[in-house]
C-alpha atoms as a PDB file:
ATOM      1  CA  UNK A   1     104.411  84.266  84.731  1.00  0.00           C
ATOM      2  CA  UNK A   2     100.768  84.437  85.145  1.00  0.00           C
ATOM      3  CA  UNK A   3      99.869  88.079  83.614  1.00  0.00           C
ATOM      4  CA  UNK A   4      96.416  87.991  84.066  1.00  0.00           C
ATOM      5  CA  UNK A   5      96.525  87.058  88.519  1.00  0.00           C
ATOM      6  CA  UNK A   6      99.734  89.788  87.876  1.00  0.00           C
ATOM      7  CA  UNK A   7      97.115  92.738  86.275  1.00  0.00           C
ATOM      8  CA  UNK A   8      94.728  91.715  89.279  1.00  0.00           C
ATOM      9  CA  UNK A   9      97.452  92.341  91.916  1.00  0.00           C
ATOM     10  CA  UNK A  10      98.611  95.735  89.792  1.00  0.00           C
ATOM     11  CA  UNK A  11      94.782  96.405  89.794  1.00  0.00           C
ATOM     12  CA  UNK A  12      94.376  95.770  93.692  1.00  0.00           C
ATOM     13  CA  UNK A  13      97.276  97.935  94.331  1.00  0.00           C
ATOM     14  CA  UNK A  14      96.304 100.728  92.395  1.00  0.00           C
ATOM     15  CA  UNK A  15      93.590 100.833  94.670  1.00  0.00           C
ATOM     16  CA  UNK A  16      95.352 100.297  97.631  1.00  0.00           C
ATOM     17  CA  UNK A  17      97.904 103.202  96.981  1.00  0.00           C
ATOM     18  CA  UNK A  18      94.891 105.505  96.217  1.00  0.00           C
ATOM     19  CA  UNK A  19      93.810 104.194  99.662  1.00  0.00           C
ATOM     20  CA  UNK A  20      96.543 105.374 101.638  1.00  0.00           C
ATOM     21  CA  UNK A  21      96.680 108.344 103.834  1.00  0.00           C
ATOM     22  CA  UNK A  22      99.943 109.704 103.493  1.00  0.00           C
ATOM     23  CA  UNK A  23     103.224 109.596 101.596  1.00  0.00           C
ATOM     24  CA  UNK A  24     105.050 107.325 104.027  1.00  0.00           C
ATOM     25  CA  UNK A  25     102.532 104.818 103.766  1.00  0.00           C
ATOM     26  CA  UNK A  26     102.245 105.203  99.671  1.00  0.00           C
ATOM     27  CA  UNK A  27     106.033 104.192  99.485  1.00  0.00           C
ATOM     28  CA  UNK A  28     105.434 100.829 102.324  1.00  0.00           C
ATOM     29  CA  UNK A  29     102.813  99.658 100.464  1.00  0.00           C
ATOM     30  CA  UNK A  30     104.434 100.059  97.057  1.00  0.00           C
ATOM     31  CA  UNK A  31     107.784  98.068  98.695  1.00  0.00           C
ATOM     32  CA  UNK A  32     105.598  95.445  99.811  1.00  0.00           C
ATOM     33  CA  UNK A  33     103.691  94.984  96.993  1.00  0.00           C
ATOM     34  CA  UNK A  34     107.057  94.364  95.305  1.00  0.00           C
ATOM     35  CA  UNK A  35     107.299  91.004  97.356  1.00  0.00           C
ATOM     36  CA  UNK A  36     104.564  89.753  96.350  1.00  0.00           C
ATOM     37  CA  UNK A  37     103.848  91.210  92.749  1.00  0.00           C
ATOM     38  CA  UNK A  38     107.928  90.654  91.614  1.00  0.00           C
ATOM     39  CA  UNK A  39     108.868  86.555  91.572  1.00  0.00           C
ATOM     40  CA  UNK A  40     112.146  86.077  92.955  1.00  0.00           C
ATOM     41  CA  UNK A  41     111.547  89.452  95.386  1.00  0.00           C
ATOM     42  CA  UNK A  42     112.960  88.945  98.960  1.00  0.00           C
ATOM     43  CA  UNK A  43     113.372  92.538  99.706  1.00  0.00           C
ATOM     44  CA  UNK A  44     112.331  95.820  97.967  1.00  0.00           C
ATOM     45  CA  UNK A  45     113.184  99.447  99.320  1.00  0.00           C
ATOM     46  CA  UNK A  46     113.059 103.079  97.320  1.00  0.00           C
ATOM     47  CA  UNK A  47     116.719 104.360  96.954  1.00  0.00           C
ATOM     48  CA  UNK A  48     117.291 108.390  96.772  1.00  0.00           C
ATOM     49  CA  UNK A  49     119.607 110.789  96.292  1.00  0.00           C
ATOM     50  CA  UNK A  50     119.502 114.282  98.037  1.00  0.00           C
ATOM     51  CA  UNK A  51     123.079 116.248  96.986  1.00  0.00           C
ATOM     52  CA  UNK A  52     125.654 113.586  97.572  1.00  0.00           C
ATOM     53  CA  UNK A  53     123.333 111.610 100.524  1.00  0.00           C
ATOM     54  CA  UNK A  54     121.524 108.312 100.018  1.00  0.00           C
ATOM     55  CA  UNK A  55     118.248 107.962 101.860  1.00  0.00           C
ATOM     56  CA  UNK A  56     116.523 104.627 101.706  1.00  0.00           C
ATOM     57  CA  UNK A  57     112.628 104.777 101.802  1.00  0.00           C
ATOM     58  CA  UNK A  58     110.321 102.376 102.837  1.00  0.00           C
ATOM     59  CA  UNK A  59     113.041  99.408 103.225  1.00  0.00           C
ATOM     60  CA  UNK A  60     111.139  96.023 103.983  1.00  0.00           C
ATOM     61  CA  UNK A  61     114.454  94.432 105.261  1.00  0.00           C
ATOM     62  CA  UNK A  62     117.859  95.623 106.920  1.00  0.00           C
ATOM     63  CA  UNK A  63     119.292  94.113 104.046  1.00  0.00           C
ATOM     64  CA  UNK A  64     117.916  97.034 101.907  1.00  0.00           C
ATOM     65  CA  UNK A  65     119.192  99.902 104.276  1.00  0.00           C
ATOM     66  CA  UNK A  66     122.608  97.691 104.949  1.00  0.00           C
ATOM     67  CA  UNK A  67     123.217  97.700 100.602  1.00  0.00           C
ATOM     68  CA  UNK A  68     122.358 101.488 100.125  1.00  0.00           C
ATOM     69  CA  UNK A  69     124.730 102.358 102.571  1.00  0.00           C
ATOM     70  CA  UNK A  70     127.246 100.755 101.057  1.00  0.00           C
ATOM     71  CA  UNK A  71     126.599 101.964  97.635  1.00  0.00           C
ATOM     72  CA  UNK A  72     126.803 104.988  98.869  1.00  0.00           C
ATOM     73  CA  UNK A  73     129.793 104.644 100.488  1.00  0.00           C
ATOM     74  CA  UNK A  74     131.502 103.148  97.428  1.00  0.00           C
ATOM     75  CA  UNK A  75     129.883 105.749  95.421  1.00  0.00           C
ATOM     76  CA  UNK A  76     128.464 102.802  93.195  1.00  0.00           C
ATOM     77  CA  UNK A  77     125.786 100.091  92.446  1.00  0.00           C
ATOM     78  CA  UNK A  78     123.053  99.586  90.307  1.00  0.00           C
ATOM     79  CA  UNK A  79     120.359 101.233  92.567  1.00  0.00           C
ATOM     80  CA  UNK A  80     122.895 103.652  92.905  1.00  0.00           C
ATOM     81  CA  UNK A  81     123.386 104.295  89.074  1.00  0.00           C
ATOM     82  CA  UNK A  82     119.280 104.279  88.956  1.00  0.00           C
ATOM     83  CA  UNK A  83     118.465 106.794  91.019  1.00  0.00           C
ATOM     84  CA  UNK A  84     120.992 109.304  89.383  1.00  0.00           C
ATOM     85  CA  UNK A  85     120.377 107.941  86.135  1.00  0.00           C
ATOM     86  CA  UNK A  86     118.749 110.480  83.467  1.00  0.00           C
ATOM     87  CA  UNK A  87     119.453 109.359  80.318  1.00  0.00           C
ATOM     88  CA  UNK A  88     119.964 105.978  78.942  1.00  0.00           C
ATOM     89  CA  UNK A  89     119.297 102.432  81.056  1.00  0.00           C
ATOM     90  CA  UNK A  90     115.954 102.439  83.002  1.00  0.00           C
ATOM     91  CA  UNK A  91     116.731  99.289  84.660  1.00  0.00           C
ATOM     92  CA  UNK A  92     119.830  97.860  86.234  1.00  0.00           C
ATOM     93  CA  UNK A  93     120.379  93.712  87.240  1.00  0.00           C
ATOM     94  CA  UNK A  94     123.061  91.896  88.832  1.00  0.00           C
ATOM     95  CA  UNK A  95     121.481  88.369  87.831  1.00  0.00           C
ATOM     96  CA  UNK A  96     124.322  86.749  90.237  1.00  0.00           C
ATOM     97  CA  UNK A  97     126.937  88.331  92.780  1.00  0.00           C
ATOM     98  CA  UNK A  98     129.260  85.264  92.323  1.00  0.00           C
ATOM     99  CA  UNK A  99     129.783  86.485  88.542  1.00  0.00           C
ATOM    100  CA  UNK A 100     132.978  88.296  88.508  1.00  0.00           C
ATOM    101  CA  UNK A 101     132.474  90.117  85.247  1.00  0.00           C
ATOM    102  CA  UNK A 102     129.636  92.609  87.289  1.00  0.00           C
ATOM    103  CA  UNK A 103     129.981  96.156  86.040  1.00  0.00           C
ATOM    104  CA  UNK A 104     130.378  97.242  89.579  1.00  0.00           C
ATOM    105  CA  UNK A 105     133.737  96.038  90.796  1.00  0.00           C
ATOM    106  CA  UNK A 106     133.810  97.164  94.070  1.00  0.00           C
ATOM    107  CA  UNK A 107     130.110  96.948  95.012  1.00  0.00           C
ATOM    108  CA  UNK A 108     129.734  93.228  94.391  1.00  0.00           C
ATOM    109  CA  UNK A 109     131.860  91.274  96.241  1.00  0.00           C
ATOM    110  CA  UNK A 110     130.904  93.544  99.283  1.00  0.00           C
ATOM    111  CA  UNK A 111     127.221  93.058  98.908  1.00  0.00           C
ATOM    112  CA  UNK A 112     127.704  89.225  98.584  1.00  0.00           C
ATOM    113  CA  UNK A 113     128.585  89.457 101.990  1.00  0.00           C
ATOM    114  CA  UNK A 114     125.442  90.520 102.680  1.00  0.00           C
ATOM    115  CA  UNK A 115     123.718  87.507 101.846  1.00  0.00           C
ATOM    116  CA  UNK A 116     122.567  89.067  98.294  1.00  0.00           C
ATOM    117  CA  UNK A 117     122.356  86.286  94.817  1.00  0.00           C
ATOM    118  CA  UNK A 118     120.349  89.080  92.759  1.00  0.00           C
ATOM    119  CA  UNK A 119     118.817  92.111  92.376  1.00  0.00           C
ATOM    120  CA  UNK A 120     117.497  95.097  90.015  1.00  0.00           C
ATOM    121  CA  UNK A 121     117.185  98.565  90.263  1.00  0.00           C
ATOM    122  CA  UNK A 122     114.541 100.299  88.552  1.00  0.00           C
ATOM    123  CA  UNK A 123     114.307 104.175  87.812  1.00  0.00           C
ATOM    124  CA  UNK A 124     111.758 106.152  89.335  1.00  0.00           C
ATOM    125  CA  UNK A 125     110.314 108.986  87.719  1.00  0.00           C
ATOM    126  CA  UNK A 126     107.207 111.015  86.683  1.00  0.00           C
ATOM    127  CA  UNK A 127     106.997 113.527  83.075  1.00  0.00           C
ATOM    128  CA  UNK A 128     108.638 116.099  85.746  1.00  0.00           C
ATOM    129  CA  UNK A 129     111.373 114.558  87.509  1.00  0.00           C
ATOM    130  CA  UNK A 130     113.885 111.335  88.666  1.00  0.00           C
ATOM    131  CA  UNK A 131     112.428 110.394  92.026  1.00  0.00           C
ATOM    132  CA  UNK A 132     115.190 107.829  92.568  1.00  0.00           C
ATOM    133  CA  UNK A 133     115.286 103.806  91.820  1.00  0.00           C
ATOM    134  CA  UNK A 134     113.142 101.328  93.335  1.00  0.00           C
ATOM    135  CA  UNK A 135     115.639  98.359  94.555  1.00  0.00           C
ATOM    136  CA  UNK A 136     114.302  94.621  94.431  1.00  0.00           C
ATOM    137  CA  UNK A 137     116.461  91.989  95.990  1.00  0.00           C
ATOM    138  CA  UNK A 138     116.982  88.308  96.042  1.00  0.00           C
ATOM    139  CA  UNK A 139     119.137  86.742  98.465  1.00  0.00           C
ATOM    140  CA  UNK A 140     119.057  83.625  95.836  1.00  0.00           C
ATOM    141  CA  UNK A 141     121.231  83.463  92.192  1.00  0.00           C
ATOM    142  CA  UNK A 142     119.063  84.144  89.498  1.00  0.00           C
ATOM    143  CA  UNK A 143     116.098  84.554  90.992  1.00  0.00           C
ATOM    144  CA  UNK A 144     115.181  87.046  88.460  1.00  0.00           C
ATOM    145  CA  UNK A 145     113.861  86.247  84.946  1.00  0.00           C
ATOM    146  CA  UNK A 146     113.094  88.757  82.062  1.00  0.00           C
ATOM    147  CA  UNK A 147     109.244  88.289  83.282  1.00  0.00           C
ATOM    148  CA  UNK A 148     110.135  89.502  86.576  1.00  0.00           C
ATOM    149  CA  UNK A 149     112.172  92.283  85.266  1.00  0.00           C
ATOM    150  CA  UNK A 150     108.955  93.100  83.198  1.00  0.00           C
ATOM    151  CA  UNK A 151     106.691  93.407  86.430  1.00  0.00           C
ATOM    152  CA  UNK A 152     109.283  95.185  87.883  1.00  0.00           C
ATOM    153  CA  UNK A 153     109.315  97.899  85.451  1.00  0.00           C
ATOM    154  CA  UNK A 154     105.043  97.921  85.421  1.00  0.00           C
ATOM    155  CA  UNK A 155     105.642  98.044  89.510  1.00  0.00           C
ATOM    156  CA  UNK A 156     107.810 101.208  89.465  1.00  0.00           C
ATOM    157  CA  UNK A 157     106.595 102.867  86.668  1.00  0.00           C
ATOM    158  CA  UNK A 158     102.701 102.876  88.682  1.00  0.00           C
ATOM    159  CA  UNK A 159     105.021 103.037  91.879  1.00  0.00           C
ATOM    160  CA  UNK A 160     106.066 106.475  90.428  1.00  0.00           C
ATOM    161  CA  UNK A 161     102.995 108.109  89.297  1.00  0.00           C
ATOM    162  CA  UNK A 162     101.595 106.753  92.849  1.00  0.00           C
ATOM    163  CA  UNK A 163     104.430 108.664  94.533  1.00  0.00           C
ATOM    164  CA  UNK A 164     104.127 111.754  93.289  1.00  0.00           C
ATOM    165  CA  UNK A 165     100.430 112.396  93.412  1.00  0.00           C
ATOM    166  CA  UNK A 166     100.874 111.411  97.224  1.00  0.00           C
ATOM    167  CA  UNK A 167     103.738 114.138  97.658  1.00  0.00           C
ATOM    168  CA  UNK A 168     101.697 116.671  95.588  1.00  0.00           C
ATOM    169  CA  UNK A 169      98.718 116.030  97.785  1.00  0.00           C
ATOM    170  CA  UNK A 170     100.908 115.874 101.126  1.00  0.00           C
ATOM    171  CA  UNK A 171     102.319 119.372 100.111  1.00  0.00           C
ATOM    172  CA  UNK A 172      98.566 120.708  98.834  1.00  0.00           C
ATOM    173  CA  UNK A 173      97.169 120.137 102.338  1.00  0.00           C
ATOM    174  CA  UNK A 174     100.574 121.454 104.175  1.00  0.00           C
ATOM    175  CA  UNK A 175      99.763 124.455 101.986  1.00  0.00           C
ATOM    176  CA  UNK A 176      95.983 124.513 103.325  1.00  0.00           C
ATOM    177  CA  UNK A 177      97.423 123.901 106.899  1.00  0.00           C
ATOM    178  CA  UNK A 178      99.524 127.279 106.842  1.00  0.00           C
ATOM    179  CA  UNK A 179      97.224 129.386 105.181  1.00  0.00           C
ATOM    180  CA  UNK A 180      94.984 128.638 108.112  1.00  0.00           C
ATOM    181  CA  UNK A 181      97.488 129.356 110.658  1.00  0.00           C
ATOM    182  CA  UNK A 182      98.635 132.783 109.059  1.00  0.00           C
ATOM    183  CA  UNK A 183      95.002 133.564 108.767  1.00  0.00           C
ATOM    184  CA  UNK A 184      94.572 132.869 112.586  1.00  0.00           C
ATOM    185  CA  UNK A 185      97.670 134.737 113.292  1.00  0.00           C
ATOM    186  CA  UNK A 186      96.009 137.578 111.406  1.00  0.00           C
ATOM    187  CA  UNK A 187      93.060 137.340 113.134  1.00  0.00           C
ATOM    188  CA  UNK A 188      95.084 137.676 116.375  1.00  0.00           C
ATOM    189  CA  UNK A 189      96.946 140.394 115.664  1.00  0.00           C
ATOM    190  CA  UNK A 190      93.929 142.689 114.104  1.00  0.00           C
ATOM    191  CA  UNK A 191      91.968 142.238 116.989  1.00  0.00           C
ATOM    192  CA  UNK A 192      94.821 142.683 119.683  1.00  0.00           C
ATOM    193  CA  UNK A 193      96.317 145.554 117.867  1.00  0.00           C
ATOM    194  CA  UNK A 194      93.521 146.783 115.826  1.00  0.00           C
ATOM    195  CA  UNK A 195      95.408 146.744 112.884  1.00  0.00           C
ATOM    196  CA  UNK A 196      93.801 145.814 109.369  1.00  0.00           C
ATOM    197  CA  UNK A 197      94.529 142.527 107.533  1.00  0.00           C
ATOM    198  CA  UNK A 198      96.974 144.247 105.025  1.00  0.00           C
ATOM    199  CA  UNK A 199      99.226 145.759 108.645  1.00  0.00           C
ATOM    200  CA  UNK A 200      98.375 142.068 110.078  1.00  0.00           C
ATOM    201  CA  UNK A 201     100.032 140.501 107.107  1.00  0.00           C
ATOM    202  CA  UNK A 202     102.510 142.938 106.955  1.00  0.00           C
ATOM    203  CA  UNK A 203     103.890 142.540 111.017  1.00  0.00           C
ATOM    204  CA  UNK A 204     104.276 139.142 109.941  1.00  0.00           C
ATOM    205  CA  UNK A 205     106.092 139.311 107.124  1.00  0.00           C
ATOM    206  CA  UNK A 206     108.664 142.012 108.575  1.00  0.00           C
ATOM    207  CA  UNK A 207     109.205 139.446 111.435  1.00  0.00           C
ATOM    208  CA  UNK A 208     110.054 136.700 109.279  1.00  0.00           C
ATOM    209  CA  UNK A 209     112.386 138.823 107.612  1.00  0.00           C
ATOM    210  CA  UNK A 210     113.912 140.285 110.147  1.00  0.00           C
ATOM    211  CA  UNK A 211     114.504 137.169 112.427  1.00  0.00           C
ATOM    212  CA  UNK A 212     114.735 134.668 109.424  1.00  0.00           C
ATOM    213  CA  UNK A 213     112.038 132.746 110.378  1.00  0.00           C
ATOM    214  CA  UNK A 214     109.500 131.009 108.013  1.00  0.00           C
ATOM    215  CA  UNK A 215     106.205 133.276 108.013  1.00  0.00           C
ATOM    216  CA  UNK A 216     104.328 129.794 109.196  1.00  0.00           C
ATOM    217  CA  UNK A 217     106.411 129.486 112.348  1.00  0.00           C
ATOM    218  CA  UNK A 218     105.619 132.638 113.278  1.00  0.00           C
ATOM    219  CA  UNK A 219     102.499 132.473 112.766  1.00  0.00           C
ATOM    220  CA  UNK A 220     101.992 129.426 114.624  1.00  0.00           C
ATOM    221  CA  UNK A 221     103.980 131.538 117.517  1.00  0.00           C
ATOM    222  CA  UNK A 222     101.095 134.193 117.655  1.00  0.00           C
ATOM    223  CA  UNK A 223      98.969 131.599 117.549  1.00  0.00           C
ATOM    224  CA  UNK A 224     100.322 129.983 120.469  1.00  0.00           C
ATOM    225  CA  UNK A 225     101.427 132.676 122.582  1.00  0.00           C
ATOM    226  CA  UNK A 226      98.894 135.151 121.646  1.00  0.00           C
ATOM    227  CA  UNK A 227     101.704 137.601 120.526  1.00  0.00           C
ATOM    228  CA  UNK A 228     105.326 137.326 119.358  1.00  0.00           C
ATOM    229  CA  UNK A 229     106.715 138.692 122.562  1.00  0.00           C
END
């Protein structure tokens, strides 16, 4: 393992990921830097867990999507045991499906159908919370060594960091969006009705209640329709 071209490609990505534009395209270009960055790396996706539901992010093959699903069907799996992990192992590696001794009795021999030799999991999270496991995947046997398990971890631990700043700045400028739509529903309402900004607020907020509708939907009806009639 070259580690100095390998902190040049970490270095270009960091730069990359500051680059892009939205959260969706934070987690594809963190996947596909795993290809290249990760020796051995075929495949890479972002496993996570919402209640009892998998949802794969970012998947760079069908391969990725086809062994979530059927981790979370068998309710096991190293990516699996990753993304719920929150204590303990960081990092989970199947160094060869054909090895019978695999922790995971009933995942293996189904994901060697697949086409899969190797993979590794590797836990995503920030100071404030799991995020889930980023999944690398090798459709040869032991096509991971401890160096690429070592760039893996250096992947997902910026991959993380990267992640959530890009969700804390999605949800900072959804924030700015509805402020600006309640404040032009405001504006709507005080001049239509000539009613002051505290009564403007205060139609909307009865609305909401009263129909059980978020106060930025109806907002964004006023806005629309010029009313909420």
């Amino acid at each position: 393992m070259d580690w100095r071209a390998f902190a040049q490609q970490m270095a270009t990505m960091a730069r990359d990921l500051l680059a892009q534009e939205s959260v969706s395209a934070t987690l594809d270009r963190i996947t596909a830097s795993a290809i290249g960055i990760v020796q051995g790396c075929d495949a890479a996706g972002i496993l996570v867990l919402r209640g009892a539901q998998v949802q794969t992010l970012a998947p760079t093959d069908q391969l990725v999507v086809d062994s979530d699903q059927l981790q979370q069907r068998l309710r096991e799996g190293p990516c699996f045991d990753a993304a719920r992990s929150s204590e303990g192992e960081r990092v989970f590696r199947i160094a060869d499906f054909t090895d019978h001794r695999m922790r995971w009795p009933a995942y293996v021999p189904e994901a060697r159908k697949l086409g899969l030799g190797s993979m590794m999991g590797f836990l995503l999270f920030t100071e404030d919370e799991d995020l889930g496991a980023l999944n690398l995947y090798s459709r040869t046997r032991g096509a991971f060594s401890d160096a690429s398990e070592t760039a893996g971890w250096l992947l997902a631990s910026h991959a993380a960091v990267a992640f959530s700043s890009a969700r804390a700045h999605a949800q900072l400028q959804q924030a700015v969006a509805t402020r600006h739509v309640i404040g032009e529903a405001m504006g709507i309402l005080m001049g239509t009705h000539h009613l002051t900004e505290e009564e403007a607020f205060d139609v909307l907020r009865r609305y909401s209640q009263q129909h059980n509708v978020k106060l930025r939907e109806v907002a964004r009806r006023i806005c629309e329709q010029g009313s909420l009639t």
